[in-house]
C-alpha atoms as a PDB file:
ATOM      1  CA  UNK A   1       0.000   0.000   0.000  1.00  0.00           C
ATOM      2  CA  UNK A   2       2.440   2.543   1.286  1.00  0.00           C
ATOM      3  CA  UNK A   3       4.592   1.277  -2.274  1.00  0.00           C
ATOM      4  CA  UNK A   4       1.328   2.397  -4.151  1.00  0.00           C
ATOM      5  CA  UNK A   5       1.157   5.972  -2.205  1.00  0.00           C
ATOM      6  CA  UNK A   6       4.866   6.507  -2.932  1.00  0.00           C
ATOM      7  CA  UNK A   7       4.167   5.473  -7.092  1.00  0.00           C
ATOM      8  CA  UNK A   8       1.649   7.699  -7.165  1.00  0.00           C
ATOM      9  CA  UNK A   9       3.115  10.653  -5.823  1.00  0.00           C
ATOM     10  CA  UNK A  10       6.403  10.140  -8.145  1.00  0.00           C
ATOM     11  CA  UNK A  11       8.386   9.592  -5.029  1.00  0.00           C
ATOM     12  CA  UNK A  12       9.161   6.164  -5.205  1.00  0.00           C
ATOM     13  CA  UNK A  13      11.282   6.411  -8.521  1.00  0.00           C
ATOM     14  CA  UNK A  14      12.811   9.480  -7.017  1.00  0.00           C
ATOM     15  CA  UNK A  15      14.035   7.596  -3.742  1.00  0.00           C
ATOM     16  CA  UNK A  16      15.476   4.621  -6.123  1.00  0.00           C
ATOM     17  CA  UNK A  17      17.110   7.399  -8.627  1.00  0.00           C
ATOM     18  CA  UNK A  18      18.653   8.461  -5.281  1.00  0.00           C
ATOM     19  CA  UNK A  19      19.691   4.948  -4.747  1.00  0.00           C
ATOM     20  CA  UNK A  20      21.176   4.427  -7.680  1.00  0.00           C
ATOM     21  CA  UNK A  21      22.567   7.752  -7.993  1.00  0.00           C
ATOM     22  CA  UNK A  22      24.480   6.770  -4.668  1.00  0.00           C
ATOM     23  CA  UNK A  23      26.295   4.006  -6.270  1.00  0.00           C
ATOM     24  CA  UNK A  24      28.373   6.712  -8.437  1.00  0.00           C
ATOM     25  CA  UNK A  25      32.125   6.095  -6.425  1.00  0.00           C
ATOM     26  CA  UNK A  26      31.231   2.454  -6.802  1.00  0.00           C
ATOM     27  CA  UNK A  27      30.325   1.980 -10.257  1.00  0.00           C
ATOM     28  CA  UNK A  28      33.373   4.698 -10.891  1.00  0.00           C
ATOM     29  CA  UNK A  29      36.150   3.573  -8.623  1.00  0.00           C
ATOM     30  CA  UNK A  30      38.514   5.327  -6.584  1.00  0.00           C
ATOM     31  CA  UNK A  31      40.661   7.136  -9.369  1.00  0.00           C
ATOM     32  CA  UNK A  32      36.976   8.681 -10.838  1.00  0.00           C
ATOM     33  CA  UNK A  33      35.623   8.767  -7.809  1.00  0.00           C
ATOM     34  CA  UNK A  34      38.282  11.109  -6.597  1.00  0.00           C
ATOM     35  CA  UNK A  35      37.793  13.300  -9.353  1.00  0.00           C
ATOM     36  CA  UNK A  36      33.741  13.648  -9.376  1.00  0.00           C
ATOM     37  CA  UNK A  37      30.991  14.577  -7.129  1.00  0.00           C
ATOM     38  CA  UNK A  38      27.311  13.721  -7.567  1.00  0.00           C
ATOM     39  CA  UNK A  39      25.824  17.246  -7.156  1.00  0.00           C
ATOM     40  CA  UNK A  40      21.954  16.048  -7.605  1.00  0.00           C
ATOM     41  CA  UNK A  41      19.495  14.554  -9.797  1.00  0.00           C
ATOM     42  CA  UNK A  42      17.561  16.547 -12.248  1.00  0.00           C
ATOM     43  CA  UNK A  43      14.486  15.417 -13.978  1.00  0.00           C
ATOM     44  CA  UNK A  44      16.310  11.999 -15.337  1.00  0.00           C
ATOM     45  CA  UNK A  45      19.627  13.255 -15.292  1.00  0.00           C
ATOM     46  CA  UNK A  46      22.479  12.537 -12.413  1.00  0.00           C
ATOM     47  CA  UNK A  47      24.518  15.992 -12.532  1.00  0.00           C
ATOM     48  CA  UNK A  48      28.043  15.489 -11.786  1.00  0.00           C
ATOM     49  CA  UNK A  49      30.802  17.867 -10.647  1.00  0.00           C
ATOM     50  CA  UNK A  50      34.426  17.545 -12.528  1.00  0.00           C
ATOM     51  CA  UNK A  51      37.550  18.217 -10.851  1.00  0.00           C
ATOM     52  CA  UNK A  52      38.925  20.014 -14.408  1.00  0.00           C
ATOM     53  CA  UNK A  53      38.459  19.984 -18.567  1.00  0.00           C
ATOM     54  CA  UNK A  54      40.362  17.442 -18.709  1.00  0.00           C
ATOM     55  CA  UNK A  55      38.502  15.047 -16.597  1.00  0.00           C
ATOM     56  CA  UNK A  56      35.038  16.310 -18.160  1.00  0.00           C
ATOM     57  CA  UNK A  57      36.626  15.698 -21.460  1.00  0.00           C
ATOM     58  CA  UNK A  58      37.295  12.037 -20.441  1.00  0.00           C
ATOM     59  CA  UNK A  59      34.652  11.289 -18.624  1.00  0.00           C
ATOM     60  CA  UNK A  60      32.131  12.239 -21.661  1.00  0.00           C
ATOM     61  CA  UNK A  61      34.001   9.613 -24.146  1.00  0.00           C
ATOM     62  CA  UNK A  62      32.728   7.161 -21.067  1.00  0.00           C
ATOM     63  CA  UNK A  63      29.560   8.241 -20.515  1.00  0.00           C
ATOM     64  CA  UNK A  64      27.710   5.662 -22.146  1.00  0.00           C
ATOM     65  CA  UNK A  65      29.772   3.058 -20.521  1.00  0.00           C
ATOM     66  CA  UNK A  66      28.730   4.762 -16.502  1.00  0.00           C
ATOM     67  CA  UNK A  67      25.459   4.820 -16.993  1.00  0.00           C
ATOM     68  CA  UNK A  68      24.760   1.332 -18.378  1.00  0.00           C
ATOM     69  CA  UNK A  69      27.236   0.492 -15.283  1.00  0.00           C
ATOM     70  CA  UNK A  70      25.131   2.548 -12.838  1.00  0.00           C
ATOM     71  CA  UNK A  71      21.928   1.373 -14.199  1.00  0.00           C
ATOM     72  CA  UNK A  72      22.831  -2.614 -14.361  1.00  0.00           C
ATOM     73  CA  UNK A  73      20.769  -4.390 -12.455  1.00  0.00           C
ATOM     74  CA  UNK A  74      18.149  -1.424 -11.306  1.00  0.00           C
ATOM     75  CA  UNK A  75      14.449  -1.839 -12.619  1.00  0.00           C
ATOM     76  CA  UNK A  76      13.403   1.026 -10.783  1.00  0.00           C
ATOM     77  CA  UNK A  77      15.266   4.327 -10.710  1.00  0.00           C
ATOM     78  CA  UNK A  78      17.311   4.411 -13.495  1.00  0.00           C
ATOM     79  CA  UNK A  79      19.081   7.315 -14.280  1.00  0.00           C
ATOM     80  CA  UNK A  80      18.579   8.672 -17.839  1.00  0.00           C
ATOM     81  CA  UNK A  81      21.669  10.778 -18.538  1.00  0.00           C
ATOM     82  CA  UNK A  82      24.763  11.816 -16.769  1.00  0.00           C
ATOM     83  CA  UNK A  83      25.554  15.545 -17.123  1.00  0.00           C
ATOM     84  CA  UNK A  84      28.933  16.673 -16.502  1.00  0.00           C
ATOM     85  CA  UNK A  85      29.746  20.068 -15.178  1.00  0.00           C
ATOM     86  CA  UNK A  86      33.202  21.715 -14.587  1.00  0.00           C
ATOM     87  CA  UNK A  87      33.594  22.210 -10.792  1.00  0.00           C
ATOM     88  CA  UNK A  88      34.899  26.052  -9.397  1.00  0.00           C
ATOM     89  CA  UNK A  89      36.540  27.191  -6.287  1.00  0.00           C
ATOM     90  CA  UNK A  90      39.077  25.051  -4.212  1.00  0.00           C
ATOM     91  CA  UNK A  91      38.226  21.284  -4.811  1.00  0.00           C
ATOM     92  CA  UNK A  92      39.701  20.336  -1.282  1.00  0.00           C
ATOM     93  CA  UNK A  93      37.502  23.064   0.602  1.00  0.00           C
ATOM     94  CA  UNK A  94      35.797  21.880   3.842  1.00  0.00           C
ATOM     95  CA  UNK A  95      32.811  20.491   3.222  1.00  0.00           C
ATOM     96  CA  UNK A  96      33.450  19.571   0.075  1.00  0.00           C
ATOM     97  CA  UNK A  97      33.318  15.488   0.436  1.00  0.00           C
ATOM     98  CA  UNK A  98      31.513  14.251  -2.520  1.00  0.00           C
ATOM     99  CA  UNK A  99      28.151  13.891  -0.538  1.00  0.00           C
ATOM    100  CA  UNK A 100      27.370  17.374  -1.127  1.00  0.00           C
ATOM    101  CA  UNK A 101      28.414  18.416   2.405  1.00  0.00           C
END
């Protein structure tokens, strides 16, 4: 019942986007990992931070590759596109973990 309440209000595919979303650093790995954080989900799309160019270059030649990784084994909450932004500022400022904190 409480599934049904959840599907109807759109919040149950949000919660497993989150989910899935959450797997990023272990679909990734460390070395990606280290160089991304997941800054959100956006209608279908997971938007993700980039240390530098040169990582946001890379990482779009693989983004096909993530998000059949990320998605693999999810019926519900699949995430429909990755989006890759530059990041700005210091990358090692407090608070900046990769959880968004």
């Amino acid at each position: 019942m409480l599934d049904d309440v959840l599907g109807g209000l759109g919040i149950k595919e949000r919660l497993e986007q989150s989910r899935t979303a959450a797997r990023w650093s272990e679909v990734t790995g460390p070395r990606i990992a280290a160089k991304t954080r997941v800054r959100g989900i956006r209608r279908d799309g997971l938007v993700v931070e980039v240390k530098n160019a040169a990582w946001l270059t890379q990482l779009g030649m693989m983004k096909r590759d993530l998000l059949e990784r990320l998605n693999e084994g999810r019926q519900c909450g699949q995430i429909g596109r990755l989006v890759f932004v530059q990041g700005s500022g210091d990358w090692n400022a407090p608070g900046r973990n990769g959880r968004g904190t």
